[in-house]
Protein backbone atom coordinates (compact mmCIF):
# COMPACT_ATOMS: atom_id res chain seq x y z
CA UNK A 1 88.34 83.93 106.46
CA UNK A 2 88.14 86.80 108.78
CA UNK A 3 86.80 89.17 106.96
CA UNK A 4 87.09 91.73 110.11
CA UNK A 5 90.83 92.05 109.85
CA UNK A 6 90.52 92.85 105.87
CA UNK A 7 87.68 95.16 106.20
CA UNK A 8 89.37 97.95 107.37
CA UNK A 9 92.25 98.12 104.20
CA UNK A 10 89.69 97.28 102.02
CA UNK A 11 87.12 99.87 102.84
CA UNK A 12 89.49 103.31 102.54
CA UNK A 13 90.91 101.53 99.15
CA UNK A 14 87.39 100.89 97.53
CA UNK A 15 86.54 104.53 98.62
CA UNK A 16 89.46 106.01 97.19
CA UNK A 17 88.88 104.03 93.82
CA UNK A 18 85.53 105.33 93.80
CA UNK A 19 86.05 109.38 94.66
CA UNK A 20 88.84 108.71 91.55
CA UNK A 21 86.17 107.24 89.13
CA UNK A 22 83.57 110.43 91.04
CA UNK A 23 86.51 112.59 89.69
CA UNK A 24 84.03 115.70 88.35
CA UNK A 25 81.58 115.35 91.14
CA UNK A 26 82.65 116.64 94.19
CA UNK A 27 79.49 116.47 96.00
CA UNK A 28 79.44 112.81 95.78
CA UNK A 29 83.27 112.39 96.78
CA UNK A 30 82.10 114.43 99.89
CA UNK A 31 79.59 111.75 99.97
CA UNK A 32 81.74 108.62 99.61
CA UNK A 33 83.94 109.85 101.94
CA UNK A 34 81.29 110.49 104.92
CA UNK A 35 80.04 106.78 104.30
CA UNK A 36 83.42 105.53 104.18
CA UNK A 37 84.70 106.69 106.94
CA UNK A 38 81.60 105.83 109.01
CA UNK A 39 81.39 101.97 107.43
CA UNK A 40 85.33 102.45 108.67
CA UNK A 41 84.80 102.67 111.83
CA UNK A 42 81.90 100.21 112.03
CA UNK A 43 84.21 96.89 110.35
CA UNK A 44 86.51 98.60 113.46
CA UNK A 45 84.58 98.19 115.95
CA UNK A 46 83.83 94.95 114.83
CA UNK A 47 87.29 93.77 114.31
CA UNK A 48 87.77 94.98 118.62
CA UNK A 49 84.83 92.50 119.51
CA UNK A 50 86.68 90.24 117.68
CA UNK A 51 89.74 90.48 119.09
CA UNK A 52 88.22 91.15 122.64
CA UNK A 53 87.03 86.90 121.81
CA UNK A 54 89.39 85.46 120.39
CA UNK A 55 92.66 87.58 120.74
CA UNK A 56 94.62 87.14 117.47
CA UNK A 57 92.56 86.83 114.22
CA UNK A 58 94.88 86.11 111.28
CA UNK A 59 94.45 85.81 107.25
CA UNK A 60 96.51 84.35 105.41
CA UNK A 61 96.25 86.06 101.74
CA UNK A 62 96.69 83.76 99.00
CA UNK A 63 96.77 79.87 99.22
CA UNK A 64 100.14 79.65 101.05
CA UNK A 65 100.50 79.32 104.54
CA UNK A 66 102.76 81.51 107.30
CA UNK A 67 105.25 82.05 107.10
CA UNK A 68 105.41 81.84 102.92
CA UNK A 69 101.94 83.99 102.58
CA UNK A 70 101.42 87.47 103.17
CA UNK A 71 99.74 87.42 107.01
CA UNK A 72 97.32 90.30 108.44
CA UNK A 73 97.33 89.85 112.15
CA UNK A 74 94.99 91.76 114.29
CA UNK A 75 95.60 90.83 117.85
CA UNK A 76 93.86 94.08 120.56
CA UNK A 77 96.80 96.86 119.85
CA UNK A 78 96.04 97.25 116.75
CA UNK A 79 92.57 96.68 116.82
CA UNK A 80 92.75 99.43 119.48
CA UNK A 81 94.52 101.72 116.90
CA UNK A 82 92.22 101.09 114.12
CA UNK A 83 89.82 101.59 116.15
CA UNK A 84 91.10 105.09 116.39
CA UNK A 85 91.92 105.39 112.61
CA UNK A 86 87.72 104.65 112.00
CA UNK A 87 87.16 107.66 114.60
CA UNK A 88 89.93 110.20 113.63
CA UNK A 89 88.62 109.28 109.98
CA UNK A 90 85.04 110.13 110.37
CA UNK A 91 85.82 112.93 112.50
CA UNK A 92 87.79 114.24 109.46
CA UNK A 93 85.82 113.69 106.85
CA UNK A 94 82.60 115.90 108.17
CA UNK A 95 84.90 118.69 108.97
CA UNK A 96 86.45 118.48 105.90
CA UNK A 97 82.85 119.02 104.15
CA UNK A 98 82.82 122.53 105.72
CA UNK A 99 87.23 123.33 105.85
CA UNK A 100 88.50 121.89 102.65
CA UNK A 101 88.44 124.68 99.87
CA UNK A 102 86.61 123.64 96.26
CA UNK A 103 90.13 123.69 94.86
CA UNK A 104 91.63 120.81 97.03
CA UNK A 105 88.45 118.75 96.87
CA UNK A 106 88.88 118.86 92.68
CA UNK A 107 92.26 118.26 92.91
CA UNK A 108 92.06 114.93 94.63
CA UNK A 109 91.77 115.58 98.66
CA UNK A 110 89.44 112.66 98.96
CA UNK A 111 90.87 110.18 97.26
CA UNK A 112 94.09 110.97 99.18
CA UNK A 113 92.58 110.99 102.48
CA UNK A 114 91.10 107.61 101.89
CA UNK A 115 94.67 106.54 100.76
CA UNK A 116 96.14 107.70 103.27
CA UNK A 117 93.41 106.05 105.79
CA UNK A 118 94.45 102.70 103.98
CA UNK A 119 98.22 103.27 104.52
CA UNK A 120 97.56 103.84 108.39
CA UNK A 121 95.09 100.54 108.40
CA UNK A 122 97.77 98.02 106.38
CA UNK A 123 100.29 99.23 108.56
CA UNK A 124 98.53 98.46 111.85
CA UNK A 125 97.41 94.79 110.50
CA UNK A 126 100.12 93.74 108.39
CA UNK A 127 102.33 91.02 109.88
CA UNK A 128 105.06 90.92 107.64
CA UNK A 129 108.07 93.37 108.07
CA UNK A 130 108.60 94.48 104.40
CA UNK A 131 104.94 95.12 103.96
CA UNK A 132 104.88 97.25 106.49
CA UNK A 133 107.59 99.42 104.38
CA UNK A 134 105.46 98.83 101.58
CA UNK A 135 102.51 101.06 103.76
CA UNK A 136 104.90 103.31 105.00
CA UNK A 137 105.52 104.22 101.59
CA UNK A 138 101.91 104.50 100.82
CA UNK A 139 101.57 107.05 103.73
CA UNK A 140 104.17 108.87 102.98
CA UNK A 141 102.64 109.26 98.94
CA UNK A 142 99.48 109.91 100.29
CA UNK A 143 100.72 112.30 102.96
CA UNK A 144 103.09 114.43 100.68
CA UNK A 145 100.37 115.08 97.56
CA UNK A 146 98.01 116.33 101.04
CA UNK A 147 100.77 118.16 102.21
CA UNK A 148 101.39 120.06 99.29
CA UNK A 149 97.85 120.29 97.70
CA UNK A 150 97.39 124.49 97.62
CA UNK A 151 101.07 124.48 96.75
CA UNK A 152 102.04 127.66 98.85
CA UNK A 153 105.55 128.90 99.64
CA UNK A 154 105.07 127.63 103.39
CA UNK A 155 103.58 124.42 102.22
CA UNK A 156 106.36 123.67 99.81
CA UNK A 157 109.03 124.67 102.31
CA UNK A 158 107.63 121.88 104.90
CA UNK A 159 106.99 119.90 102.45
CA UNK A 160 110.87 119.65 101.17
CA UNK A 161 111.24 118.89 105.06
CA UNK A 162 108.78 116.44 105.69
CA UNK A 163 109.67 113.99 102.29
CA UNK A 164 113.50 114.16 102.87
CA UNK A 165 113.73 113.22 106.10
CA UNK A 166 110.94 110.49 105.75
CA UNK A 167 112.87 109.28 102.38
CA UNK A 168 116.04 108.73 104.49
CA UNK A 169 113.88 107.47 107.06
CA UNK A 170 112.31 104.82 104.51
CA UNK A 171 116.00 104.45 103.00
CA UNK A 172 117.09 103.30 106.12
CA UNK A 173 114.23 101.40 107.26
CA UNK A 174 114.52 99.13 103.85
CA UNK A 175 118.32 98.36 104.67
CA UNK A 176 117.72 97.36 108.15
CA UNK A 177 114.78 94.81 106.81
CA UNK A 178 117.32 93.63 104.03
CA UNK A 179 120.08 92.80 106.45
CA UNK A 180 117.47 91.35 108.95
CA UNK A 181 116.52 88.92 106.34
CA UNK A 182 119.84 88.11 105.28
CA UNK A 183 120.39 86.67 108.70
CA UNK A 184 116.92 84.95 109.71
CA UNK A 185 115.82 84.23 105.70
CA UNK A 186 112.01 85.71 106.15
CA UNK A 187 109.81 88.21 106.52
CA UNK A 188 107.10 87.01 108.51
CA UNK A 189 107.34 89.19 112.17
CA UNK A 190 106.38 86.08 114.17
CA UNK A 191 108.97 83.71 111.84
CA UNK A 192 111.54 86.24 112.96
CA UNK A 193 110.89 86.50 116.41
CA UNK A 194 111.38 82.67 116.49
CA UNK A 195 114.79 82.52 114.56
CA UNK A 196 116.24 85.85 115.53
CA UNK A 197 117.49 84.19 119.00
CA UNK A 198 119.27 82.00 116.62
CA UNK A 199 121.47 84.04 114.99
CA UNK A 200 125.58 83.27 115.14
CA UNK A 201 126.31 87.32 115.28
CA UNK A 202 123.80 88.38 118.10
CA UNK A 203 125.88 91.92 118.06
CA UNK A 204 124.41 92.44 114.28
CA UNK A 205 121.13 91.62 115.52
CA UNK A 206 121.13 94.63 117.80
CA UNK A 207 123.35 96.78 115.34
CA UNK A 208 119.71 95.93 112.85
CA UNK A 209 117.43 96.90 115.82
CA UNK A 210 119.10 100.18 115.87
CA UNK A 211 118.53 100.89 112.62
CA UNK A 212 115.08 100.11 112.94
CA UNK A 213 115.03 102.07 115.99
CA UNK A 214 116.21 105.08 114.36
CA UNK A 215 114.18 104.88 111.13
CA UNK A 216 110.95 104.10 113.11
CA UNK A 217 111.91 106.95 115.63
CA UNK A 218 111.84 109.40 112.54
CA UNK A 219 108.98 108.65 111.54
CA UNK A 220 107.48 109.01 115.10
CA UNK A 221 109.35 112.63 115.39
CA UNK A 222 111.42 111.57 118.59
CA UNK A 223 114.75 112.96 119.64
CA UNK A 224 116.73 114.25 117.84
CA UNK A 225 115.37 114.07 114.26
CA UNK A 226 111.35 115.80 114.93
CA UNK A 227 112.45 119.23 113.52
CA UNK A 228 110.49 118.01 110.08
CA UNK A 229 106.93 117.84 112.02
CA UNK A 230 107.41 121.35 113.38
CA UNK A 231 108.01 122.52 109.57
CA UNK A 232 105.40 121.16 108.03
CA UNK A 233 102.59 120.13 110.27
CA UNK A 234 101.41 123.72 110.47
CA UNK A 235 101.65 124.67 106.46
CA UNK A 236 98.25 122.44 104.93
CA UNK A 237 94.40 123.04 105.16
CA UNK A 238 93.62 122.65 109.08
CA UNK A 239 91.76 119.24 108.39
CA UNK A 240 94.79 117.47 106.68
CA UNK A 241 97.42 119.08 109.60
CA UNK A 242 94.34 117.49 112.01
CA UNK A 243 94.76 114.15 110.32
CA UNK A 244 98.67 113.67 110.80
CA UNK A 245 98.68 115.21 114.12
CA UNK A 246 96.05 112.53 115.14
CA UNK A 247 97.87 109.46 112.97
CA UNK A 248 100.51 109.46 111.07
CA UNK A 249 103.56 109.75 114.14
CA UNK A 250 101.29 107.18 116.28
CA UNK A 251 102.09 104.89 112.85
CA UNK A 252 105.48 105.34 113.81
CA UNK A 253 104.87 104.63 117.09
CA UNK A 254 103.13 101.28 116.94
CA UNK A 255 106.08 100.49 114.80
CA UNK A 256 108.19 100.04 117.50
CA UNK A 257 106.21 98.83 119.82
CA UNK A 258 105.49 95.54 117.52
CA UNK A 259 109.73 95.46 116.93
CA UNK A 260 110.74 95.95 120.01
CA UNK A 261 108.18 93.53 122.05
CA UNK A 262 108.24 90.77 119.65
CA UNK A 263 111.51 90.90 117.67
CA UNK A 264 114.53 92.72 119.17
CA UNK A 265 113.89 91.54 123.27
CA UNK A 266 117.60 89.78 123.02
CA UNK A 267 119.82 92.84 124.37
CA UNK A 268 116.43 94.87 126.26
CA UNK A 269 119.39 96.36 129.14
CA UNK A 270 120.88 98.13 126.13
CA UNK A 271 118.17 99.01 123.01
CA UNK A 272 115.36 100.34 125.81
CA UNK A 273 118.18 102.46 128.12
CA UNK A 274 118.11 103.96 124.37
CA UNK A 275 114.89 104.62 124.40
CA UNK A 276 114.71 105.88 127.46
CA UNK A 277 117.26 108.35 126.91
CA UNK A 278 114.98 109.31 123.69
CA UNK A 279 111.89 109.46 125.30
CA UNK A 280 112.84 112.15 128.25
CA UNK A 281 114.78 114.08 125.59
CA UNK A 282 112.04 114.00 123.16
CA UNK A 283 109.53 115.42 126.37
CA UNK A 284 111.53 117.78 127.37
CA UNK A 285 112.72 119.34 123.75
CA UNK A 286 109.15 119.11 122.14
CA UNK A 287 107.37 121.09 125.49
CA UNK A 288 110.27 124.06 125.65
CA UNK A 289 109.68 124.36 121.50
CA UNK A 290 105.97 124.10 122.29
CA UNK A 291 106.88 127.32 125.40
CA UNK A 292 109.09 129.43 122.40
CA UNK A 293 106.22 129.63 119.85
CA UNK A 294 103.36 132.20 119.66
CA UNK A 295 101.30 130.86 116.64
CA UNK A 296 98.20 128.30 117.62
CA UNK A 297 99.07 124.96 115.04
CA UNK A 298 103.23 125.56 115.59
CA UNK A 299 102.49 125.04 119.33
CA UNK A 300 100.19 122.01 119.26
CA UNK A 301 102.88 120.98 116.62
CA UNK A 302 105.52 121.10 118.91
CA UNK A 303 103.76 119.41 121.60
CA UNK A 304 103.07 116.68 119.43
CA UNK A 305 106.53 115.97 119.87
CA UNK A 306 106.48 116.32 123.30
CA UNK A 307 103.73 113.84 123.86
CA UNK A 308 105.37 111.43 121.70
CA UNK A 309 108.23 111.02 124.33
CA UNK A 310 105.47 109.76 127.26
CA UNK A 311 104.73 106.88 124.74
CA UNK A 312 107.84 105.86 124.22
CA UNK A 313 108.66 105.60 127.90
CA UNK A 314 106.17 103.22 128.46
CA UNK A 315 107.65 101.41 125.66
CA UNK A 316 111.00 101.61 127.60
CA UNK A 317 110.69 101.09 130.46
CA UNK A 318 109.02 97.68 129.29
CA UNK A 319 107.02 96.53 132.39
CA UNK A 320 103.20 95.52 132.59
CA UNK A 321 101.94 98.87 134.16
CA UNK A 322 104.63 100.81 131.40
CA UNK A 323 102.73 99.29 128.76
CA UNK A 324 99.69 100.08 129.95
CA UNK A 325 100.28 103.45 130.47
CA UNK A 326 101.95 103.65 126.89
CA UNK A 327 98.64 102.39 125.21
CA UNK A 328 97.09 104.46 127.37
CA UNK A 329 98.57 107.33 126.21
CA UNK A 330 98.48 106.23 122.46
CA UNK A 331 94.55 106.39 122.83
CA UNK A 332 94.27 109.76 125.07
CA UNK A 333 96.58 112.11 122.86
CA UNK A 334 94.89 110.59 119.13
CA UNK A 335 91.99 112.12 119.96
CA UNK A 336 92.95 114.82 122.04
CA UNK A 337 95.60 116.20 119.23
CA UNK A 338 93.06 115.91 116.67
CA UNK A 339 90.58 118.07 118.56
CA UNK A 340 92.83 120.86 119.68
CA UNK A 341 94.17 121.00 115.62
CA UNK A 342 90.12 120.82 114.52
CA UNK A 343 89.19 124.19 117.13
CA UNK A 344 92.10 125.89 116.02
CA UNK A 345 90.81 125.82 112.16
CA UNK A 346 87.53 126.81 113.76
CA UNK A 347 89.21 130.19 115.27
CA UNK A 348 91.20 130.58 112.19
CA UNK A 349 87.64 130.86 110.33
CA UNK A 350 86.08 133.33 113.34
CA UNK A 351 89.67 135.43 112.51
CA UNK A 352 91.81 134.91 109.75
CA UNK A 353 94.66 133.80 111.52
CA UNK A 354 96.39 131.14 113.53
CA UNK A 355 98.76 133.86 114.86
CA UNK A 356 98.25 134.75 119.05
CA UNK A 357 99.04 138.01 118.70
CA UNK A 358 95.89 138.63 115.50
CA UNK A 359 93.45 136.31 118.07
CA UNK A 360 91.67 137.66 120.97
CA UNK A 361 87.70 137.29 122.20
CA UNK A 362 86.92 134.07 121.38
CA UNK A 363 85.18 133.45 125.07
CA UNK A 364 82.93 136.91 125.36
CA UNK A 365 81.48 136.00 121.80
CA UNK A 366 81.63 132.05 121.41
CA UNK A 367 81.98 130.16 125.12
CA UNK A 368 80.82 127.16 123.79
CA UNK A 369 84.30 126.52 121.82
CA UNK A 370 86.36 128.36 124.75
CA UNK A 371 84.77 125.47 126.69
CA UNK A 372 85.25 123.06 123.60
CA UNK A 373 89.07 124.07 123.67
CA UNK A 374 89.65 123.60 127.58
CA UNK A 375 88.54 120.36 127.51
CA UNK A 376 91.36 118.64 124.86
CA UNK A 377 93.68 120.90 126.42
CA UNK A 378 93.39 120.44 129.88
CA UNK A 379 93.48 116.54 129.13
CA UNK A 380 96.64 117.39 127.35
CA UNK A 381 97.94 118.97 130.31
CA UNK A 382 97.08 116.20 132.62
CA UNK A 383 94.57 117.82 134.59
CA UNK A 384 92.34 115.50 136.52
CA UNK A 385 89.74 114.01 135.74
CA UNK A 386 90.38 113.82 132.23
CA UNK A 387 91.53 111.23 130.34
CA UNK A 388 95.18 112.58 130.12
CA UNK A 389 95.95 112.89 133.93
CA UNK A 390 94.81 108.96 134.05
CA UNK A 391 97.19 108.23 131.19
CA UNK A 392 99.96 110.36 133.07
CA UNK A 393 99.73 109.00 135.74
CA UNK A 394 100.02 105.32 135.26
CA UNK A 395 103.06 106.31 133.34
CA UNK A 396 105.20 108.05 135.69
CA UNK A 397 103.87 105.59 138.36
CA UNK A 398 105.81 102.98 136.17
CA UNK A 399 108.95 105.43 135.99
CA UNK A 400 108.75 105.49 139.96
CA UNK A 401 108.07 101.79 140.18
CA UNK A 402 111.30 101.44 137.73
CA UNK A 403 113.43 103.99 139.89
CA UNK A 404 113.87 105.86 136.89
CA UNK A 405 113.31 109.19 139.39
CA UNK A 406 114.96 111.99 136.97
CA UNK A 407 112.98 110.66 134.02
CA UNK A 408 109.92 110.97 136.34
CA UNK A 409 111.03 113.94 137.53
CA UNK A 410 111.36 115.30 133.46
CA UNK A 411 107.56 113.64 132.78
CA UNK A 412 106.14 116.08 136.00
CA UNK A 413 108.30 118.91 134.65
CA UNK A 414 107.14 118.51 130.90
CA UNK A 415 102.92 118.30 131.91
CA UNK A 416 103.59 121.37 134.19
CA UNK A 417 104.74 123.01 130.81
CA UNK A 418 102.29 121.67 128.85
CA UNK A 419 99.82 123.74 131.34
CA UNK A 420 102.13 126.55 130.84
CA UNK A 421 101.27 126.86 126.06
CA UNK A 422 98.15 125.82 126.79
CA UNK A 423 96.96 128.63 129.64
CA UNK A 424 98.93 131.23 127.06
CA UNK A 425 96.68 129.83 123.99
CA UNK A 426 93.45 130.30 126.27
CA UNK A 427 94.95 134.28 127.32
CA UNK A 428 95.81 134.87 123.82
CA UNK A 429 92.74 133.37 121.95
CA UNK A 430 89.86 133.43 124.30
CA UNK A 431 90.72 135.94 127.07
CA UNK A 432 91.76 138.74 125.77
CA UNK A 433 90.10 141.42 123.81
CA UNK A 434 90.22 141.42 119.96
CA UNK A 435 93.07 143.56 118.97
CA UNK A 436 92.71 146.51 117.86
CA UNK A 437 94.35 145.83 114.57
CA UNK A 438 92.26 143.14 113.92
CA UNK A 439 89.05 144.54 112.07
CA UNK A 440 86.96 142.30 110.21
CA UNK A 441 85.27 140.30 113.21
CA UNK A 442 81.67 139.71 110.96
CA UNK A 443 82.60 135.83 111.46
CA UNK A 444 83.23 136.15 115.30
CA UNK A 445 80.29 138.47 115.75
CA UNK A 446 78.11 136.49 113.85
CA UNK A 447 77.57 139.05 111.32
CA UNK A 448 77.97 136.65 108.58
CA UNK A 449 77.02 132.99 108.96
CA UNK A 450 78.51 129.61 107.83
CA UNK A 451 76.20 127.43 105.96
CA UNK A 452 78.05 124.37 107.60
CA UNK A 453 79.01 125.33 111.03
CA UNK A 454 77.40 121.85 112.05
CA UNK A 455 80.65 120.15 109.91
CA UNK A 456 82.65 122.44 111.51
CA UNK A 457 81.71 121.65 115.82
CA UNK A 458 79.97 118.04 115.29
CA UNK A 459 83.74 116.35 115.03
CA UNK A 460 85.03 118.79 117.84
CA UNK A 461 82.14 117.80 120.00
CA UNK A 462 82.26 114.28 119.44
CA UNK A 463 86.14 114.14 120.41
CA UNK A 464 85.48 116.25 123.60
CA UNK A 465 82.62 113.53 124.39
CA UNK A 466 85.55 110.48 123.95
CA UNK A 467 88.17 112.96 126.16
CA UNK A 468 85.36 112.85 128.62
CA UNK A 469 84.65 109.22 128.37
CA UNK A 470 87.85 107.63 128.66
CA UNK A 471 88.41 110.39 131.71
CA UNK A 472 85.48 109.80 133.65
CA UNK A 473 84.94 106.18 133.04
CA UNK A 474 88.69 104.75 132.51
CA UNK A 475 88.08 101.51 134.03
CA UNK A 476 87.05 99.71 130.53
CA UNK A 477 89.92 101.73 128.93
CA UNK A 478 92.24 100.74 131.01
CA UNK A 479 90.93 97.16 131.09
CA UNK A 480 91.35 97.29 127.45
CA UNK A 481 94.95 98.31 127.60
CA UNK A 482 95.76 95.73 130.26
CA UNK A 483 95.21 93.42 127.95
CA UNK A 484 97.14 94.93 125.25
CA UNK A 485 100.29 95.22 127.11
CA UNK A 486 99.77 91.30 128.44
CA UNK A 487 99.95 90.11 124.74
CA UNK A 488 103.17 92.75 123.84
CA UNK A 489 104.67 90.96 127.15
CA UNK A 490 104.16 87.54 125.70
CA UNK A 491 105.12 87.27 122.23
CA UNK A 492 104.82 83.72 122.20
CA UNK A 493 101.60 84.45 122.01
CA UNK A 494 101.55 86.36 118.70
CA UNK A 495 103.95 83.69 117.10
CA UNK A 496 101.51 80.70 118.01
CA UNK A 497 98.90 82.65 116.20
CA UNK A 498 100.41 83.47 113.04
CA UNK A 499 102.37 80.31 112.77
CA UNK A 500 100.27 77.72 114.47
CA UNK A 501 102.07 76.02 116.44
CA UNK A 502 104.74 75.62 113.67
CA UNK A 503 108.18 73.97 114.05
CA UNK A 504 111.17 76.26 114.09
């Protein structure tokens, strides 16, 4: 058995069970979840050595073999995104030691988190298409009870957002894998890659992959149904709106990356033109909602959006070097998101506010974090030689290689925007003087100090070292990625795995 590809479930659900049965201590659910996360992202890095060897590990649970059984596949895409769940988690968890308030933590923010951690995981390994409803639905409990855990007007209001759309989005999502089976008679991913050709009624087969398009695209928050994420992601403590920004779209993501490389390739001319269409729309609307906004988590909200749209046009444009730049991408923005969301909780604490106009003097008084900020957020922006200008580039190089100009053209037009929220964060926040209306600056002058200001800069530092990394020594990253997009670009590859060589 490969224990590597269960590890990473198993670990965030043990954890959780444990913080639950820790219930009155929360001390040593702060404790649990520190280990946790860090024994996380060791069984992670372990499954990517794994996968770097041997490129598909599968486990078939139970005695039953694929396609009958219940398969985890980890072949290196989603090792490379668990990967990122083990950092993003850790990360998390010490910040959360010094940003969660006593409340939350008694009221079940650990257990949650790890839930949540174990929705993300399933969902990256699992290689059956109605399990991977069944840890959508797991996020999305896990994700709701964080969402609303304070239960303030604002977070209720987002909340009511976030769950309806992602219900209809599940809704949906459970009829498309209904009528897929109804044609091809299993669940199994690689079973119905094999069979789906098959089918008398291909037209139903891409009628299915639009459903699955759309439901998956929800849950990603691409064009035109993201408005939840700009509700909502704002409204929780800064370490839970941190953990979505860095996770719970890319889930979404991934999602149709696996469907639409190894399942719906029948009609590509038509589904990816789709997709295309969604990405540069999604770009373009996400960066001029990111331009209208003037409070710090609504505009890295927004841009979530916006960044969203780059990883779905490698997706579309489905070449080699798309791909590449796509997981690229995936990797850059995880940990780039999750940083910018982490500093602005840290201003919010100097200030009392995530509004631009109630922030001001954040360089003259802490140029460490100004310089902790411009890193994530030039990356963002694309500005070289950080890791995002590598991942930009090899994506609109594969727009120009595809003739896709105006798309290209929209991807240039959408970073110089990006530059555009994030030079007016650095004016508002760091540049300018504190306003005068703004009088209790103990925190900022350093009047009063925080016991655990090392939870609150270790995670921020540690991301800014990865931006730095994958910037100024891409090669292995980009190696890495190479060899993602070669096994999305040969499905047989995946099937032979899981089935083994099966019979149709």
């Amino acid at each position: 058995m490969n224990l590597e590809v269960v590890l990473p479930i198993l670990i965030p659900l043990t954890a959780g069970a444990l913080s639950l049965a820790l219930w009155r201590s929360v001390q040593l659910q702060r404790l649990v979840g520190v280990v946790a996360t860090a024994l996380l992202l060791a069984a992670s890095i372990w499954l990517m050595r794994s996968t770097i060897d041997k490129g598909f590990l599968v486990v078939e649970m139970g005695s039953w073999p694929a396609p009958f059984s219940i398969v985890l596949v980890a072949d290196i895409l989603s090792a490379i995104m668990i990967v990122l769940t083990g950092i993003i988690g850790l990360a998390i968890a010490i910040y959360s030691l010094a940003s969660t308030p006593p409340g939350h933590e008694r009221f079940g923010y650990y257990p949650l988190m790890h839930l949540l951690l174990a929705g993300v995981a399933g969902a990256f390994l699992t290689g059956d298409i109605f399990n991977l409803f069944v840890w959508f639905e797991v996020m999305l409990l896990a994700s709701f009870a964080l969402l609303t855990l304070g239960g303030e007007r604002a977070q209720m209001e987002g909340a009511i957002k976030y769950v309806t759309l992602n219900l209809f989005s599940s809704a949906l999502f459970l009829s498309a894998v209904g009528l897929l089976y109804g044609m091809v008679g299993t669940l199994n991913m690689a079973d119905i890659a094999q069979k789906v050709s098959r089918v008398e009624d291909p037209g139903m087969i891409t009628v299915v992959s639009l459903m699955f398009m759309v439901s998956f695209g929800i849950k990603a928050a691409a064009f035109p149904l993201f408005f939840w994420l700009p509700a909502s992601y704002h409204t929780p403590q800064v370490a839970v709106s941190a953990l979505f920004a860095g996770l719970l779209t890319k889930v979404g993501v991934y999602a149709l990356y696996r469907v639409f490389t190894l399942i719906f390739t029948q009609d590509v001319e038509y589904t990816h033109t789709i997709l295309l269409w969604a990405a540069a729309l999604t770009m373009l609307t996400g960066v001029l909602g990111a331009a209208a906004q003037f409070e710090f988590r609504r505009i890295l909200s927004f841009h979530i959006v916006s960044q969203i749209g780059y990883m779905l046009l490698g997706l579309a444009l489905f070449t080699p070097l798309a791909l590449i730049g796509g997981v690229f991408y995936i990797m850059h923005h995880i940990i780039v998101k999750t940083n910018l969301f982490l500093v602005s909780g840290i201003t919010y604490r100097l200030l009392g506010s995530y509004e631009l106009k109630d922030l001001g003097g954040v360089y003259r008084q802490r140029p460490y974090l100004a310089l902790l900020f411009l890193i994530p957020a030039l990356s963002l922006a694309g500005i070289p030689p950080l890791s995002g200008f590598f991942a930009k580039f090899v994506v609109v190089r594969a727009t120009l290689e595809s003739s896709e100009y105006l798309v290209a053209a929209v991807a240039l037009l959408v970073g110089l925007l990006t530059l555009y929220s994030m030079i007016k964060i650095w004016a508002e926040v760091f540049w300018k003087k504190v306003p005068e209306h703004v009088t209790d600056t103990r925190r900022l002058n350093g009047d009063i100090k925080d016991q655990r200001s090392w939870a609150y800069y270790t995670p921020v530092v540690g991301l800014a070292v990865c931006t730095l990394i994958i910037g100024l020594y891409g090669q292995p990253i980009y190696v890495l990625a190479e060899s993602a997009a070669e096994q999305l670009m040969n499905p047989q590859l995946y099937i032979e795995a899981v089935l083994g060589g099966q019979p149709e």
